[in-house]
C-alpha atoms as a PDB file:
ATOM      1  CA  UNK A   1     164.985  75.593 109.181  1.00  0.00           C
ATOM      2  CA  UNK A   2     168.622  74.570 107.892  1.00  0.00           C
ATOM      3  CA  UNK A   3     170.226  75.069 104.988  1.00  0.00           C
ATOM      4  CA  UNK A   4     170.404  71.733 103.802  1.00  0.00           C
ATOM      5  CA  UNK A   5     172.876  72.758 100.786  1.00  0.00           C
ATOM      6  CA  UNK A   6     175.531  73.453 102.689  1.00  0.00           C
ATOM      7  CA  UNK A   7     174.688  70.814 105.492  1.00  0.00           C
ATOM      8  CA  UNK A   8     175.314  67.528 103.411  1.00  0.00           C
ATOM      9  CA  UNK A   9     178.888  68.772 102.086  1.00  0.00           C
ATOM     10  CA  UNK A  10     180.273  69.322 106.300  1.00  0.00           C
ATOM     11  CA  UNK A  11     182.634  66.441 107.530  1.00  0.00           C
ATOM     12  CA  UNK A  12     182.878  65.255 110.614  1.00  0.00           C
ATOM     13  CA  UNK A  13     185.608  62.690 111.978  1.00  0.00           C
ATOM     14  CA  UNK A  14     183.630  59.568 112.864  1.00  0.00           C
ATOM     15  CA  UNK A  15     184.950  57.914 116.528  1.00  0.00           C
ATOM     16  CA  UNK A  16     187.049  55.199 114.707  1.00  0.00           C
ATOM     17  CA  UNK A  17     188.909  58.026 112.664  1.00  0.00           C
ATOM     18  CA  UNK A  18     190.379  59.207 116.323  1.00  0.00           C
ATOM     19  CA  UNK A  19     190.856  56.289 117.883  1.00  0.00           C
ATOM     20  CA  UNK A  20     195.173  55.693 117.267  1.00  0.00           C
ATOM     21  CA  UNK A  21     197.770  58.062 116.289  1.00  0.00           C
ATOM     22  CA  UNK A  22     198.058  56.776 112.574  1.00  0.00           C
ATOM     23  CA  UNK A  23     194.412  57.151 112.063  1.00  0.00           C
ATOM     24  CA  UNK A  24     194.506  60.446 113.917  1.00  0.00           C
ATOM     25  CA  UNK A  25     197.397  61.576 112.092  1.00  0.00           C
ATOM     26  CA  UNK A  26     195.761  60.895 108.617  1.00  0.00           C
ATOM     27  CA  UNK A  27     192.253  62.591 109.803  1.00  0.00           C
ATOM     28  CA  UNK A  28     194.397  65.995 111.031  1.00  0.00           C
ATOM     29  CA  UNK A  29     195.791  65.574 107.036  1.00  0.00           C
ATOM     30  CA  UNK A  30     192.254  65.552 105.744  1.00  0.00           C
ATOM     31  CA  UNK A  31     191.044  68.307 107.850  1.00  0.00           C
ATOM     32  CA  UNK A  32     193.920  70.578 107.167  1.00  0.00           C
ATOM     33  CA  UNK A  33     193.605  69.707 103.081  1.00  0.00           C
ATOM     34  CA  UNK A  34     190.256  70.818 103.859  1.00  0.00           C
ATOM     35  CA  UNK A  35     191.139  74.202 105.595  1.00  0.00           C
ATOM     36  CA  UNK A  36     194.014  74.918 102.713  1.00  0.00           C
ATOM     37  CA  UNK A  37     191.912  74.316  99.899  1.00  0.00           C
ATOM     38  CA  UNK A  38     189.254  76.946 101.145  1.00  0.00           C
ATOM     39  CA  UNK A  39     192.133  79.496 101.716  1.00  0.00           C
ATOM     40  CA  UNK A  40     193.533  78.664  98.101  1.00  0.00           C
ATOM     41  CA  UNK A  41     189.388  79.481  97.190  1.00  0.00           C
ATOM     42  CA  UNK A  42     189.217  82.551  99.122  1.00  0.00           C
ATOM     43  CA  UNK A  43     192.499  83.378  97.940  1.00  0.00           C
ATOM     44  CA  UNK A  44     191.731  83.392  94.485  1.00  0.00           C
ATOM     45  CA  UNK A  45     188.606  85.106  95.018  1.00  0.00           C
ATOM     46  CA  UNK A  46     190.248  88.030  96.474  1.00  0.00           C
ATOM     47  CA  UNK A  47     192.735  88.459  93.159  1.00  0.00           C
ATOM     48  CA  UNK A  48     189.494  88.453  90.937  1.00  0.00           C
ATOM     49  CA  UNK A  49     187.806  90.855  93.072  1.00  0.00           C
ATOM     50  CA  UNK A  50     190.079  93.425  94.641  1.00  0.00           C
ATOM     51  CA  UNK A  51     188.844  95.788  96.970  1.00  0.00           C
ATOM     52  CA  UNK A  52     187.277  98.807  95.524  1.00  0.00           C
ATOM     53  CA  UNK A  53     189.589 101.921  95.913  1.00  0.00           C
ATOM     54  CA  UNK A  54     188.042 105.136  96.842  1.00  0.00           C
ATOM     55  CA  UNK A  55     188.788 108.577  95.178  1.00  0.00           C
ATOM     56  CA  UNK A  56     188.623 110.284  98.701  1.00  0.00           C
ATOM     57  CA  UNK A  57     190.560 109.654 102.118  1.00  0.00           C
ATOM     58  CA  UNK A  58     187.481 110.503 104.065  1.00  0.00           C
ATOM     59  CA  UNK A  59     183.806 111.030 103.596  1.00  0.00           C
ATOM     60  CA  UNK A  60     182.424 114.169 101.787  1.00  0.00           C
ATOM     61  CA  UNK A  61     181.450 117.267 104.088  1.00  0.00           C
ATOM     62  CA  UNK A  62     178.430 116.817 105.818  1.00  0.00           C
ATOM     63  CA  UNK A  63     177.739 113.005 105.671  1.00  0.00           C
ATOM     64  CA  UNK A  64     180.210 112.433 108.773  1.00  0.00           C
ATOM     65  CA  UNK A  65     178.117 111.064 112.017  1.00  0.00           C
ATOM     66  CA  UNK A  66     179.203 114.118 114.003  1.00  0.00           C
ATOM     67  CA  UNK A  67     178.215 116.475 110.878  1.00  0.00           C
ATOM     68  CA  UNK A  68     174.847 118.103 111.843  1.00  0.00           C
ATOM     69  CA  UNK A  69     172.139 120.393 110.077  1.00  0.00           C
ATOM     70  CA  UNK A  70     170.060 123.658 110.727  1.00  0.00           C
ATOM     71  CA  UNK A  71     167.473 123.918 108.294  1.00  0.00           C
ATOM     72  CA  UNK A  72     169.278 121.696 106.461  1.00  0.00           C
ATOM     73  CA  UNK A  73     172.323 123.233 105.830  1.00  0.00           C
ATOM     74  CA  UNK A  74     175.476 121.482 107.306  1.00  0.00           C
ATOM     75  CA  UNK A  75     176.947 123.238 109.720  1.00  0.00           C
ATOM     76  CA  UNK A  76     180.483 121.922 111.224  1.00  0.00           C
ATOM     77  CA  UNK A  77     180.131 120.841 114.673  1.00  0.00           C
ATOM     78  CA  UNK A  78     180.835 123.341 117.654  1.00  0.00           C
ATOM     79  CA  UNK A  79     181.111 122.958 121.197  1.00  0.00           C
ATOM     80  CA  UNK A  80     178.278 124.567 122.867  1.00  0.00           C
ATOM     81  CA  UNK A  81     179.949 125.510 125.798  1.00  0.00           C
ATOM     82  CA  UNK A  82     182.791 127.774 123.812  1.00  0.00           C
ATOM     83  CA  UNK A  83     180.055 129.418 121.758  1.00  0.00           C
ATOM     84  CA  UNK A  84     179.604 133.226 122.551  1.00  0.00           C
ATOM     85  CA  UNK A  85     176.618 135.277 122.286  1.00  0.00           C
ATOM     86  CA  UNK A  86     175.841 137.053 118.861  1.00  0.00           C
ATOM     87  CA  UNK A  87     178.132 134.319 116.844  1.00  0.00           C
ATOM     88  CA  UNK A  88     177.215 134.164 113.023  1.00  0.00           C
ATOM     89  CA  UNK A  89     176.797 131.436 110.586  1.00  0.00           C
ATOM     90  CA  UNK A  90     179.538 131.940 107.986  1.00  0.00           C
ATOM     91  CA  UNK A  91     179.371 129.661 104.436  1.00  0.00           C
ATOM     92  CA  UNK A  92     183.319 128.179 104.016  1.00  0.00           C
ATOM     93  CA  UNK A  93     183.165 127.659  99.926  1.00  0.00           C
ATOM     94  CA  UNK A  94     186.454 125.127 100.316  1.00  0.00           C
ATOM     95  CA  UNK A  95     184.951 122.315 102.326  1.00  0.00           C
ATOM     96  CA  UNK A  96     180.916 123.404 101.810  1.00  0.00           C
ATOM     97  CA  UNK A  97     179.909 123.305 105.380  1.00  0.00           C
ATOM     98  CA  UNK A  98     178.636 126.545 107.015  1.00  0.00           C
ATOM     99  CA  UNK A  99     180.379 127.539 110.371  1.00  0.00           C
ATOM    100  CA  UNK A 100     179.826 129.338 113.440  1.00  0.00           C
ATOM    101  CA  UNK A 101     182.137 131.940 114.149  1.00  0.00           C
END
């Protein structure tokens, strides 16, 4: 079912509105008083509510999409293929991700 709140408030030029280039010309000047007023709206919005900053450049280790877990612990990701028999899981204390090495 429609919204009926924001349906009543839509314009659309009626056939008569189009039908010479004065009335044309004074329809385009509605419609574009239309369009600047909501970008002086949105405008306006944007100054009151800035983007939030964050702290960080990036996410926290571990909660990347590629970060994984082993019994959950997060490990960096590794390439399968370039990992050798007998590697060891070694804790790195300056990012807090464990790492095969």
């Amino acid at each position: 079912m429609p919204n009926r709140q924001f349906e009543d408030s839509r314009w659309f030029p009626t056939r008569n509105q189009l039908e010479n280039p004065d009335k044309l010309m004074s329809t385009l000047r509605q419609v574009l008083q239309q369009h600047y007023a909501l970008v002086d709206q949105f405008d306006a919005y944007r100054k009151a509510h800035p983007p939030a900053q964050s702290s960080t450049s990036g996410p926290p280790p571990g909660s990347g999409p590629t970060d994984s877990m082993l019994c959950g612990l997060f490990v960096t990701p590794v390439d399968v293929e370039t990992l050798a028999d007998g590697a060891t899981l070694k804790f790195v204390k300056k990012n807090g991700n464990f790492t095969f090495s």
